[in-house]
N, C-alpha and C. Protein backbone atom coordinates (compact mmCIF):
# COMPACT_ATOMS: atom_id res chain seq x y z
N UNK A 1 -5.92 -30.01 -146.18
CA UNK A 1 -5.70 -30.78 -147.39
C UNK A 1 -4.25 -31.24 -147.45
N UNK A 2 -4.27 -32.33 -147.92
CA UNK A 2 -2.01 -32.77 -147.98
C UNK A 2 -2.78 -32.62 -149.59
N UNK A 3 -1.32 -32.03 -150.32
CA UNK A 3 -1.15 -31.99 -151.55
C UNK A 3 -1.08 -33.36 -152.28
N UNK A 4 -0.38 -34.20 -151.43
CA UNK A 4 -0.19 -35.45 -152.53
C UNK A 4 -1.42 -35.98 -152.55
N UNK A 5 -2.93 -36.09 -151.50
CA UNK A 5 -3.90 -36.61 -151.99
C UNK A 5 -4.70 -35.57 -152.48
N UNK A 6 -4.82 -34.22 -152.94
CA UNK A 6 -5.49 -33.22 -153.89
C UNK A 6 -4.79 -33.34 -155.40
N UNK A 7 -3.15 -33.48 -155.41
CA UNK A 7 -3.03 -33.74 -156.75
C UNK A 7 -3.15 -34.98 -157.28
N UNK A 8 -3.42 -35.92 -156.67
CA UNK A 8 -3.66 -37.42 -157.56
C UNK A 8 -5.08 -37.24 -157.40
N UNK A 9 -6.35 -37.07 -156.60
CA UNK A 9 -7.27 -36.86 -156.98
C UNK A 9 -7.85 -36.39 -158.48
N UNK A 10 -6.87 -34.87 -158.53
CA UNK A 10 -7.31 -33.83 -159.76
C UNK A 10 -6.77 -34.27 -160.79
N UNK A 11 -5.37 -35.23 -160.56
CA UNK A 11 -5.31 -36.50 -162.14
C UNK A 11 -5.76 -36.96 -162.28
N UNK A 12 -6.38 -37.96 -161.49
CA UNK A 12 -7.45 -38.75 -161.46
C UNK A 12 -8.74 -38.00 -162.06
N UNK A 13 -9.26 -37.34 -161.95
CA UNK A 13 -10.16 -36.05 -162.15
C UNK A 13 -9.87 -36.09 -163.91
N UNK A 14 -8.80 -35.63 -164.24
CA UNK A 14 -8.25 -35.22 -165.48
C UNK A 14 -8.52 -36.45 -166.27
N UNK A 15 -8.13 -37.45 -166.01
CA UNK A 15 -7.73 -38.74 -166.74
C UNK A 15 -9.55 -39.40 -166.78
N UNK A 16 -10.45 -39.26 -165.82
CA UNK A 16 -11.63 -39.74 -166.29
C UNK A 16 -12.31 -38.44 -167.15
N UNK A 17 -11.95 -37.43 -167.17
CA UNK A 17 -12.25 -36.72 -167.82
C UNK A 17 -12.40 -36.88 -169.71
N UNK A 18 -10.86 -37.21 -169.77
CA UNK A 18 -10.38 -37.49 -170.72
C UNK A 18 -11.39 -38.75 -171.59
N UNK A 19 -11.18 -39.61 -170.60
CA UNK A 19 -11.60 -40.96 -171.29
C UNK A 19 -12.77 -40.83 -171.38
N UNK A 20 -13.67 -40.14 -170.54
CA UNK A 20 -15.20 -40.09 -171.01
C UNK A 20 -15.31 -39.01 -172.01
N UNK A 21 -14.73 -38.47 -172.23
CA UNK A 21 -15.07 -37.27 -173.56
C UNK A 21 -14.46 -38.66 -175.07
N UNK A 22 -13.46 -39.12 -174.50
CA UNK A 22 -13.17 -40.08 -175.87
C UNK A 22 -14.61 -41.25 -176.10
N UNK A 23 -14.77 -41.62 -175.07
CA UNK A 23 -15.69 -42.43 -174.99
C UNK A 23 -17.41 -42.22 -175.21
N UNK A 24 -17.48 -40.77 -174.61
CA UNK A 24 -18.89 -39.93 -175.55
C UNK A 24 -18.76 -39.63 -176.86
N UNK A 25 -17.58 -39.78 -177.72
CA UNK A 25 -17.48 -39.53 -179.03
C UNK A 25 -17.74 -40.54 -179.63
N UNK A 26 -17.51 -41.90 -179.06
CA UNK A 26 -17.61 -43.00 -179.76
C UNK A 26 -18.80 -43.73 -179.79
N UNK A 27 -19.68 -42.95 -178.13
CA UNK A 27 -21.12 -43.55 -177.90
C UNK A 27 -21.96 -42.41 -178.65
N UNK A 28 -21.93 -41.29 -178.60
CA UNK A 28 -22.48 -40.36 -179.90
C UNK A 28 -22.73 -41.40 -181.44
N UNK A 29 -21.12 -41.01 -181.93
CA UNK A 29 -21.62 -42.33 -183.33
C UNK A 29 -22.45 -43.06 -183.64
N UNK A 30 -22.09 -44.05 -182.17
CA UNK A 30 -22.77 -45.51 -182.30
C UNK A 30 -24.70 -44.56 -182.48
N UNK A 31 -24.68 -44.14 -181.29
CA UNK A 31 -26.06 -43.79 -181.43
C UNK A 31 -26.68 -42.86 -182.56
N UNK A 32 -26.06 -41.92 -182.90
CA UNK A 32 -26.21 -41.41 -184.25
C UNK A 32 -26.95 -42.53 -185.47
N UNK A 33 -25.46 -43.32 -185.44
CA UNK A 33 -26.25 -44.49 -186.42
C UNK A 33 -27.27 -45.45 -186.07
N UNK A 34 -27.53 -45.44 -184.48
CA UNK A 34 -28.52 -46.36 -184.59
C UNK A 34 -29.95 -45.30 -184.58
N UNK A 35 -29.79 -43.84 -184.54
CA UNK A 35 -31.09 -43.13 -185.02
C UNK A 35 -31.71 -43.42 -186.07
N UNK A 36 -30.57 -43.60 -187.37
CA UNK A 36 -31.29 -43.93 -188.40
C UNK A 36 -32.75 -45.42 -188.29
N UNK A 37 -32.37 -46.05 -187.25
CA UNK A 37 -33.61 -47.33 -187.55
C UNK A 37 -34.50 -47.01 -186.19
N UNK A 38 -34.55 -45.81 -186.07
CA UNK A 38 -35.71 -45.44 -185.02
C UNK A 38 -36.94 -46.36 -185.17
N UNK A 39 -37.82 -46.82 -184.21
CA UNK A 39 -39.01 -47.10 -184.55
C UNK A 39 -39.90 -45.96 -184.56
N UNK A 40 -39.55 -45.20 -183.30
CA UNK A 40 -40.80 -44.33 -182.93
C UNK A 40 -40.05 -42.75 -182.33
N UNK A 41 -40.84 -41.67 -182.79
CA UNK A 41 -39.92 -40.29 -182.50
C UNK A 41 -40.56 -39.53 -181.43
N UNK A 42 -40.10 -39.48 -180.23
CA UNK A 42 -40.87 -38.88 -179.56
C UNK A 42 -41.07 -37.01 -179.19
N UNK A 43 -40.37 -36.98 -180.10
CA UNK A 43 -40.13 -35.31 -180.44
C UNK A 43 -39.63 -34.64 -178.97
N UNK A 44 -39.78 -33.76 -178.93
CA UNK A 44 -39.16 -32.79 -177.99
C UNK A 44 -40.35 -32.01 -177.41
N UNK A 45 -41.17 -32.60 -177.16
CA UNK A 45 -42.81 -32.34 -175.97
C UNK A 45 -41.78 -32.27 -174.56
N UNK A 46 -42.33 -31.27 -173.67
CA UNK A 46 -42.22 -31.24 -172.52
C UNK A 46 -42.39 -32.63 -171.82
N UNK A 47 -42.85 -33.41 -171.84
CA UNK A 47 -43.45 -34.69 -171.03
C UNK A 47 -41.92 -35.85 -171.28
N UNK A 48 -41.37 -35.34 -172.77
CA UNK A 48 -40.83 -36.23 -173.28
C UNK A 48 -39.14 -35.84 -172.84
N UNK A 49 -39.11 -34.83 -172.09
CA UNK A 49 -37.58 -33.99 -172.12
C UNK A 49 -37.62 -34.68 -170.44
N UNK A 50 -39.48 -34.34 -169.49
CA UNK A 50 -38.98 -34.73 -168.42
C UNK A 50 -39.01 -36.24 -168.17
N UNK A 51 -39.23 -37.51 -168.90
CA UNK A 51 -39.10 -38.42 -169.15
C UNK A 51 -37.56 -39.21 -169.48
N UNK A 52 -36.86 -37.93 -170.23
CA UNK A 52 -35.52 -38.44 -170.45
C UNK A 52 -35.04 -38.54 -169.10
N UNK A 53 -35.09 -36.92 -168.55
CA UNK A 53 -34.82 -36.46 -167.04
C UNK A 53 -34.50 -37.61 -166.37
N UNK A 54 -35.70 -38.03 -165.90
CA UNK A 54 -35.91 -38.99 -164.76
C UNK A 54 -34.97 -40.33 -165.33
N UNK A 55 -35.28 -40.45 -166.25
CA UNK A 55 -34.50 -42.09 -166.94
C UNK A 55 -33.20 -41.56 -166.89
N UNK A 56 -32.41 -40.58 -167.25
CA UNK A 56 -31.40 -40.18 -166.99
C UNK A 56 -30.41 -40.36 -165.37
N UNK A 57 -31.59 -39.88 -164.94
CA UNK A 57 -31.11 -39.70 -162.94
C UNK A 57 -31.12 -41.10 -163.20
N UNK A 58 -32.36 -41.90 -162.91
CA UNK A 58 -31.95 -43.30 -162.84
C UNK A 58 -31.05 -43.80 -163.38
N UNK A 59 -30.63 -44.40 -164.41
CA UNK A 59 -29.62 -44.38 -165.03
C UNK A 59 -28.30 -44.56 -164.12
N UNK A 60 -27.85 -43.00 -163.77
CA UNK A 60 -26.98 -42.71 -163.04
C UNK A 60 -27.44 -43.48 -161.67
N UNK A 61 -28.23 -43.65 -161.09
CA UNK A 61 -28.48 -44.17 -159.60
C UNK A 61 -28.12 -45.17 -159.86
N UNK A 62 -28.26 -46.32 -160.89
CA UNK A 62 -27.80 -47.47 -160.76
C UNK A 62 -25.97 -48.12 -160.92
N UNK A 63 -26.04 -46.82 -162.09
CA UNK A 63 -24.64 -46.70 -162.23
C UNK A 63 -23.77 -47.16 -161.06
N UNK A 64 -24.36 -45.56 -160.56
CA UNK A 64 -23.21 -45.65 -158.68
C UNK A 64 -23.48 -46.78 -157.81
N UNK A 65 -24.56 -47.29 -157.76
CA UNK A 65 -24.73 -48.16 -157.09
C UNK A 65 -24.05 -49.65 -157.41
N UNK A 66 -24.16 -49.81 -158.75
CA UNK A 66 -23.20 -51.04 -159.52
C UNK A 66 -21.91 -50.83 -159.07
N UNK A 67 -21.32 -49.63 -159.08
CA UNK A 67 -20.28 -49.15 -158.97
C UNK A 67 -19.77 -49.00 -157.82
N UNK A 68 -20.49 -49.76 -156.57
CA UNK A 68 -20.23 -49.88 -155.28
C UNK A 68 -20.28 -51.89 -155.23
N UNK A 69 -20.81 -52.21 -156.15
CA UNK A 69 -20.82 -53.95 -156.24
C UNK A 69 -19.82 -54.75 -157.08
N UNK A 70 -19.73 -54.22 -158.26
CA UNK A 70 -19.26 -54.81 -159.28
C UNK A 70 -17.59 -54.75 -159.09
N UNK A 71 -17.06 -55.29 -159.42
CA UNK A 71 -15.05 -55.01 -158.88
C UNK A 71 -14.94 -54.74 -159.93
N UNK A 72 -15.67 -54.62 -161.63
CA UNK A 72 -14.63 -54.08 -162.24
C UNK A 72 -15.33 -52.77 -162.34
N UNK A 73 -16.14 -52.28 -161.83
CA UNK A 73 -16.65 -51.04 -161.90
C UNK A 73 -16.20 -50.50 -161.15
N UNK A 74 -15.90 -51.02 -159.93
CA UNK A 74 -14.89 -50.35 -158.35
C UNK A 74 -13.92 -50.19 -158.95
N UNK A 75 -13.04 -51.00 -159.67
CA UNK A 75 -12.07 -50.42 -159.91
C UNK A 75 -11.48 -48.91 -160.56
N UNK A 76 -12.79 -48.74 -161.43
CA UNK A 76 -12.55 -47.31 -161.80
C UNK A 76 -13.48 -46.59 -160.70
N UNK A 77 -14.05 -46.71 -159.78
CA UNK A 77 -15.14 -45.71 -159.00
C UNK A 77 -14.41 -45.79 -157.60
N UNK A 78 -13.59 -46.56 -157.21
CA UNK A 78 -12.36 -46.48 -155.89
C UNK A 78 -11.79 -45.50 -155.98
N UNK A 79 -11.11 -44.71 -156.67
CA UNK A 79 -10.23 -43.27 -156.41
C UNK A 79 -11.27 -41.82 -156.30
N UNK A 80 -12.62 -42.50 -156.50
CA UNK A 80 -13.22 -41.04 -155.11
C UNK A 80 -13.18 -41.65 -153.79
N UNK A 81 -13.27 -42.82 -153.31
CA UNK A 81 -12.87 -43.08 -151.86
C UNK A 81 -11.96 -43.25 -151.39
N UNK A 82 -10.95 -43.22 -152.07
CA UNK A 82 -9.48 -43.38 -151.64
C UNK A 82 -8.84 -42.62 -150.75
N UNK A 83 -8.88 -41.31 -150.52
CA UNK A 83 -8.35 -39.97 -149.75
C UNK A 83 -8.81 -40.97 -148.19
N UNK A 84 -7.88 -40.68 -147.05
CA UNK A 84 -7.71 -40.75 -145.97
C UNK A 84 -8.58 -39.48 -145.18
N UNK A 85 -8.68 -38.45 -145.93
CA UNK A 85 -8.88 -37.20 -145.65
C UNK A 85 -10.16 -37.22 -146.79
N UNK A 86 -11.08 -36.96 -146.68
CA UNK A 86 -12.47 -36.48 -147.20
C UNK A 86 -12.52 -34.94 -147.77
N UNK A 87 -11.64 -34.99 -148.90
CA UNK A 87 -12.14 -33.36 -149.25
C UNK A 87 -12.46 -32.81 -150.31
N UNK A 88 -12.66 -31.77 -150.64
CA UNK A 88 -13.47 -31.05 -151.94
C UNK A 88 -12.35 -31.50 -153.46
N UNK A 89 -11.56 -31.82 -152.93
CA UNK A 89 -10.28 -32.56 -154.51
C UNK A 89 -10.99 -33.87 -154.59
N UNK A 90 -11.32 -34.82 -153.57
CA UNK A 90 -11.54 -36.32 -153.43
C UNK A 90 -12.57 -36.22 -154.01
């Protein structure tokens, strides 16, 4: 490991950290208030938790994958490929 690419990684690390906890506070809200005009409740049935599941993973699959196309999405998803060196900080 060289230190200078494990500690800008683990800022890097820190700093998306940060912004997505600010940024789940603000997407919480939003969605909070848009519970109130639910159409339909699908309660908390087993079928319905592994339904989130899967829409969830997906979700994320497309994410990363946008996030390999889009330049302004690279721009924040480039500092996990950045390391010269491939390691458990990167």
């Amino acid at each position: 490991y060289e230190t200078r690419d494990t500690l800008t990684s683990l800022l890097m690390g820190v700093g998306n950290v940060v912004s997505g906890l600010l940024l789940g506070f603000v997407a919480f809200g939003v969605l909070m208030w848009a519970w109130e005009f639910r159409i339909y409740d699908f309660g908390t049935s087993w079928w319905a938790i592994a339904l989130c599941f899967i829409l969830d993973d997906l979700r994320y699959y497309w994410y990363h994958r946008i996030a390999h196309r889009c330049r302004w999405v690279w721009a924040e998803h480039v500092n996990h490929h950045s390391s010269q060196h491939y390691n458990l900080s990167t």
